[in-house]
PDB file of N, CA and C in Angstrom:
ATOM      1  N   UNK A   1       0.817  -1.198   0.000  1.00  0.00           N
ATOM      2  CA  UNK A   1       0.000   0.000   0.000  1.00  0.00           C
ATOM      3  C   UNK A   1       0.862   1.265   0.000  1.00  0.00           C
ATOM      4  N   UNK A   2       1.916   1.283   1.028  1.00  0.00           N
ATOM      5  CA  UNK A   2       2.611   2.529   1.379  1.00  0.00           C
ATOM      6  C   UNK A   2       3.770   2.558  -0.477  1.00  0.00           C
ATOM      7  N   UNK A   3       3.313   1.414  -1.245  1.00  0.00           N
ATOM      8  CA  UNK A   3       4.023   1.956  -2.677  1.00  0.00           C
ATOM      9  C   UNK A   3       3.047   2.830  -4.012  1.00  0.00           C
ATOM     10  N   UNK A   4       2.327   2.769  -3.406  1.00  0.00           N
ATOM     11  CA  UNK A   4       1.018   3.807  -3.985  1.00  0.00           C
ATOM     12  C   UNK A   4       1.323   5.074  -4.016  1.00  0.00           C
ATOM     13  N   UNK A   5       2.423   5.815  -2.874  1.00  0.00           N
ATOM     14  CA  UNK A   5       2.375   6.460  -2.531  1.00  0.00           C
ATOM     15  C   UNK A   5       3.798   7.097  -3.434  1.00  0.00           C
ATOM     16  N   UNK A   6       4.539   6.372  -3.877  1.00  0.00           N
ATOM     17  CA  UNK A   6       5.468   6.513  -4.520  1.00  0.00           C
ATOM     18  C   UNK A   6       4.734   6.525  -6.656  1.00  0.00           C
ATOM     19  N   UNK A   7       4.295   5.597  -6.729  1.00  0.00           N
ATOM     20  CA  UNK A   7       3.820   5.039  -7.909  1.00  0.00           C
ATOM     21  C   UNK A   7       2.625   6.094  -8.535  1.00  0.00           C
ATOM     22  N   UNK A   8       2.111   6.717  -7.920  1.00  0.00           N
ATOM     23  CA  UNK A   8       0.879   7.772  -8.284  1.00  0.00           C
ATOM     24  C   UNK A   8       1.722   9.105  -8.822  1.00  0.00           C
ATOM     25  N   UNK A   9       2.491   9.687  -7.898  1.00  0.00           N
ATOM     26  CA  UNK A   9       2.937  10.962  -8.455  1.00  0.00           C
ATOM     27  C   UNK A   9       4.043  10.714  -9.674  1.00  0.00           C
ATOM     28  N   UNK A  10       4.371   9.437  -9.695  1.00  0.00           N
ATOM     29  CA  UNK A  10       5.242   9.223 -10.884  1.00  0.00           C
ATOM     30  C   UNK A  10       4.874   9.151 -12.088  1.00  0.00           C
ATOM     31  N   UNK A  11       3.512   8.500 -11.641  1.00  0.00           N
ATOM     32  CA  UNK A  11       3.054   8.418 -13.036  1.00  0.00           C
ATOM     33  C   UNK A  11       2.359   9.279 -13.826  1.00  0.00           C
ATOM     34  N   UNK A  12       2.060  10.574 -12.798  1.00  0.00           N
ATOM     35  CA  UNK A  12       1.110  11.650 -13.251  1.00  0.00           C
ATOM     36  C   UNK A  12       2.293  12.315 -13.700  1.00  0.00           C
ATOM     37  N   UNK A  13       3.699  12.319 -12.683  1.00  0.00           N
ATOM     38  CA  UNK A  13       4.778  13.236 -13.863  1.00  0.00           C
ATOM     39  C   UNK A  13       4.919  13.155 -14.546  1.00  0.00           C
ATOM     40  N   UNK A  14       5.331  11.383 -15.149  1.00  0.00           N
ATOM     41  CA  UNK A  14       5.420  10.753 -16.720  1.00  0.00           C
ATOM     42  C   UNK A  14       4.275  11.601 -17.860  1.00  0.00           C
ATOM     43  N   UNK A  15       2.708  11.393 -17.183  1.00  0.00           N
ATOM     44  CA  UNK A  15       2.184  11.918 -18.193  1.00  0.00           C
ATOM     45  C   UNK A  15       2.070  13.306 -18.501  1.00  0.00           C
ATOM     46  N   UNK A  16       1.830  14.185 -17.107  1.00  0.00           N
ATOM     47  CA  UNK A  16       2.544  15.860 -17.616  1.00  0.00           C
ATOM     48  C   UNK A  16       3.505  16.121 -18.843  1.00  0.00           C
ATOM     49  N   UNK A  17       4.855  15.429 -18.505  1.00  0.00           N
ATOM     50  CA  UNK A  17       6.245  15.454 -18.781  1.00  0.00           C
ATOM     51  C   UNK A  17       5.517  14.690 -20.590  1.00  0.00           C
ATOM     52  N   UNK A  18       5.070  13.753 -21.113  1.00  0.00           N
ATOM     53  CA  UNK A  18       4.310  13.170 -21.717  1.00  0.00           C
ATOM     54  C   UNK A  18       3.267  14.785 -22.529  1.00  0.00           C
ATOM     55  N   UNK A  19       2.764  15.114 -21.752  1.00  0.00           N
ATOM     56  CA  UNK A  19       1.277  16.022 -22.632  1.00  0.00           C
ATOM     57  C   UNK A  19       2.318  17.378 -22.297  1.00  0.00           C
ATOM     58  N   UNK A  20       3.180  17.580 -21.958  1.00  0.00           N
ATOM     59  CA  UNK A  20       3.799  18.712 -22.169  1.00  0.00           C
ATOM     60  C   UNK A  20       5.415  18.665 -23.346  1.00  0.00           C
ATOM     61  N   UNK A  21       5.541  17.084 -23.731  1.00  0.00           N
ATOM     62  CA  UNK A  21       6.481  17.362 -24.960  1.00  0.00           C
ATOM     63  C   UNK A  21       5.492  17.283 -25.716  1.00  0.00           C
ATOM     64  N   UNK A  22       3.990  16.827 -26.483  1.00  0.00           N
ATOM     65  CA  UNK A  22       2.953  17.394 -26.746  1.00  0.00           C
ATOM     66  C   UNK A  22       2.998  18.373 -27.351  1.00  0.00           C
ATOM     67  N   UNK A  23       2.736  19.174 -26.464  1.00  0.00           N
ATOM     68  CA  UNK A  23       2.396  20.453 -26.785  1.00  0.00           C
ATOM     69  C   UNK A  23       3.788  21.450 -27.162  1.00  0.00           C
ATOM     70  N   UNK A  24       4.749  21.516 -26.523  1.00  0.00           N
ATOM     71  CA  UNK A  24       5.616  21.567 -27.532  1.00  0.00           C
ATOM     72  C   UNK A  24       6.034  21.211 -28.596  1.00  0.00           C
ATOM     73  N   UNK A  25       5.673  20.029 -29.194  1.00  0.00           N
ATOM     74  CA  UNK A  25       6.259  19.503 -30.712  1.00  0.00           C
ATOM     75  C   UNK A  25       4.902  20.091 -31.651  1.00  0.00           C
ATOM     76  N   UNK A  26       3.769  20.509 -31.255  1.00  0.00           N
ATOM     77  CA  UNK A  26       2.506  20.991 -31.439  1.00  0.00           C
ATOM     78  C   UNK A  26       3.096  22.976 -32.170  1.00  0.00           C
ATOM     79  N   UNK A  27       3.638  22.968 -31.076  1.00  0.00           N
ATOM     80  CA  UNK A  27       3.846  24.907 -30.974  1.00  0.00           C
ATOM     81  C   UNK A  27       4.940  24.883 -31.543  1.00  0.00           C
ATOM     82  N   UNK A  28       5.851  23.937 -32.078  1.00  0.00           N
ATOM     83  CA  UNK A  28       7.196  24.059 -32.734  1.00  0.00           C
ATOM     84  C   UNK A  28       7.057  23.855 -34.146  1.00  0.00           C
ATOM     85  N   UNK A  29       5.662  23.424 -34.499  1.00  0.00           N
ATOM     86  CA  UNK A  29       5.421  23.302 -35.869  1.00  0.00           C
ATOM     87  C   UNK A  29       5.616  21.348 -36.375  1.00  0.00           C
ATOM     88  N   UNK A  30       5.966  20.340 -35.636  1.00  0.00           N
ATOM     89  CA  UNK A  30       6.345  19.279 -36.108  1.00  0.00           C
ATOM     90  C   UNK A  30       5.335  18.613 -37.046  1.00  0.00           C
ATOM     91  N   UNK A  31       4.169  19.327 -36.614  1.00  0.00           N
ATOM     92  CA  UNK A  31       2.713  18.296 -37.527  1.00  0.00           C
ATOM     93  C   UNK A  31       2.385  19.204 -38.177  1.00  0.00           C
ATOM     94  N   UNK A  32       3.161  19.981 -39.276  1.00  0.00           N
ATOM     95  CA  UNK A  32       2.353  20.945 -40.202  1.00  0.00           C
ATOM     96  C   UNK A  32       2.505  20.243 -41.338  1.00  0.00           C
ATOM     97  N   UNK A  33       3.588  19.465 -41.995  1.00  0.00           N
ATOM     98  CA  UNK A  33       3.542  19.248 -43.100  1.00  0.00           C
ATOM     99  C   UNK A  33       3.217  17.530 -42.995  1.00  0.00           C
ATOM    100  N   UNK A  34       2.248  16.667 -42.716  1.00  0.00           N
ATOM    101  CA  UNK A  34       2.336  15.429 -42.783  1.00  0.00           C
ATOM    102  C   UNK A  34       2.327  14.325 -44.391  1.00  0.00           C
ATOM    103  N   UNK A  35       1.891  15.220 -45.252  1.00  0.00           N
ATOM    104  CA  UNK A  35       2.087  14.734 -46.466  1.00  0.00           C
ATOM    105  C   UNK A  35       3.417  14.745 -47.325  1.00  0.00           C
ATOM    106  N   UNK A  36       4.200  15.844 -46.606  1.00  0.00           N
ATOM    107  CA  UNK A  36       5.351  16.045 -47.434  1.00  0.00           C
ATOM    108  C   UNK A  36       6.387  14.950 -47.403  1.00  0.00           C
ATOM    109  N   UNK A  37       6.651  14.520 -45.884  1.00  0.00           N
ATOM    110  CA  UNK A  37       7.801  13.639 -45.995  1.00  0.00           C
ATOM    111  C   UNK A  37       7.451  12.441 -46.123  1.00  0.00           C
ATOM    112  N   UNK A  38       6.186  11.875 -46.712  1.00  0.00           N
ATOM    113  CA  UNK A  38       5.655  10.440 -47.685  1.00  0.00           C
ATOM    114  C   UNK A  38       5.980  11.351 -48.870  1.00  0.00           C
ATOM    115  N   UNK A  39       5.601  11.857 -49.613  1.00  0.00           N
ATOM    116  CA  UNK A  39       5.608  12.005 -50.940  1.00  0.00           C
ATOM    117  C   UNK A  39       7.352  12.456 -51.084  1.00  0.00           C
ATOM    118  N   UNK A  40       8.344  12.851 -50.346  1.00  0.00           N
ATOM    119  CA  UNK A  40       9.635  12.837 -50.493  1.00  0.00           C
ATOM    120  C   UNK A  40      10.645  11.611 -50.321  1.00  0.00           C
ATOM    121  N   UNK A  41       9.796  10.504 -49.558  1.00  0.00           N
ATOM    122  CA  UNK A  41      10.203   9.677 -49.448  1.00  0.00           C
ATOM    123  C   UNK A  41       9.747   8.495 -50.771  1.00  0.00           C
ATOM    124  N   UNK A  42       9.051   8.738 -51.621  1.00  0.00           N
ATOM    125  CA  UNK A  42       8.720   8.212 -52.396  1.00  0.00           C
ATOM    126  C   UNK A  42       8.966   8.992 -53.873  1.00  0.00           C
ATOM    127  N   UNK A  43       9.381   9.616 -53.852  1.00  0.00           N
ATOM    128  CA  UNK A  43       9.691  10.802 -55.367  1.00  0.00           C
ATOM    129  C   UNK A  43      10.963  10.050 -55.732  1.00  0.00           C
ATOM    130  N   UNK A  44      10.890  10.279 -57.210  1.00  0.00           N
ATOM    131  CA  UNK A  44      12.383   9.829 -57.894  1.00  0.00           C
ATOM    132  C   UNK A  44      13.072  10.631 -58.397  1.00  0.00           C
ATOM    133  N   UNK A  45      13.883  11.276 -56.801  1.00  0.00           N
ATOM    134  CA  UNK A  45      15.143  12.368 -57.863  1.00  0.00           C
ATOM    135  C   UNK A  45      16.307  11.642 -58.145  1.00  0.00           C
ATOM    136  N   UNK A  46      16.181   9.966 -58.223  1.00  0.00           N
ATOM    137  CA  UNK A  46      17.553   9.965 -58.650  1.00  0.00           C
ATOM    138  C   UNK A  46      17.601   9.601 -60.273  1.00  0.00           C
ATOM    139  N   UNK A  47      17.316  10.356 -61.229  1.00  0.00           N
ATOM    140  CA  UNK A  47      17.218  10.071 -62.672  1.00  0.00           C
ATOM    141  C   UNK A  47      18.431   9.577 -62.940  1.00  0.00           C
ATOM    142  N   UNK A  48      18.619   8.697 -63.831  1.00  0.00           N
ATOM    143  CA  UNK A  48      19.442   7.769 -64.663  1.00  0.00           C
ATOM    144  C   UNK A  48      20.190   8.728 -65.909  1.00  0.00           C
ATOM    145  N   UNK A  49      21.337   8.560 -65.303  1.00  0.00           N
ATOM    146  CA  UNK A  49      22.108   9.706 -66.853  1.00  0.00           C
ATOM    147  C   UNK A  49      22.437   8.762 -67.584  1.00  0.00           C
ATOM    148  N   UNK A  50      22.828   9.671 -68.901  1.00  0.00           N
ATOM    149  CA  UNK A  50      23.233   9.154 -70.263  1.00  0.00           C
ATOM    150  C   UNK A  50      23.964   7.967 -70.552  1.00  0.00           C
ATOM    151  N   UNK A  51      25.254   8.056 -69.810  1.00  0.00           N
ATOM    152  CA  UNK A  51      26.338   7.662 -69.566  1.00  0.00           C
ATOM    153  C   UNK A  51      26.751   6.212 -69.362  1.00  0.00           C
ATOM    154  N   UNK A  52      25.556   6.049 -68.023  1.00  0.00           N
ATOM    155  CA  UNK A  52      25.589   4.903 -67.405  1.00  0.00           C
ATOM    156  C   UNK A  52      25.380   3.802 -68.539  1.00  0.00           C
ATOM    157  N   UNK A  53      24.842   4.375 -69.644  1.00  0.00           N
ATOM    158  CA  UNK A  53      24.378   3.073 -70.652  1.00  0.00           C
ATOM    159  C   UNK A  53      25.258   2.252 -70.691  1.00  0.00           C
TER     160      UNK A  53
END
């Protein structure tokens, strides 16, 4: 019982600490572009030169 007492405020820090990197990666801009880095990861800039024939 007396580990309840340890185990409760830890876990409410985790999730603060948790919903407050959140909201920073939120206010830093990380989820503005979610389409871009699929469609960059899938684009073909590496064209095939002449040469290689």
């Amino acid at each position: 019982m007396n580990v309840l007492f340890i185990l409760i405020p830890v876990a409410l820090g985790l999730g603060l600490l948790g919903l407050a990197a959140f909201l920073w990666s939120m206010k830093s801009g990380q989820f503005d572009d979610l389409d871009g880095a699929a469609w960059r990861a899938i684009s073909d800039d590496d064209l095939p030169s002449e040469d290689k024939k």
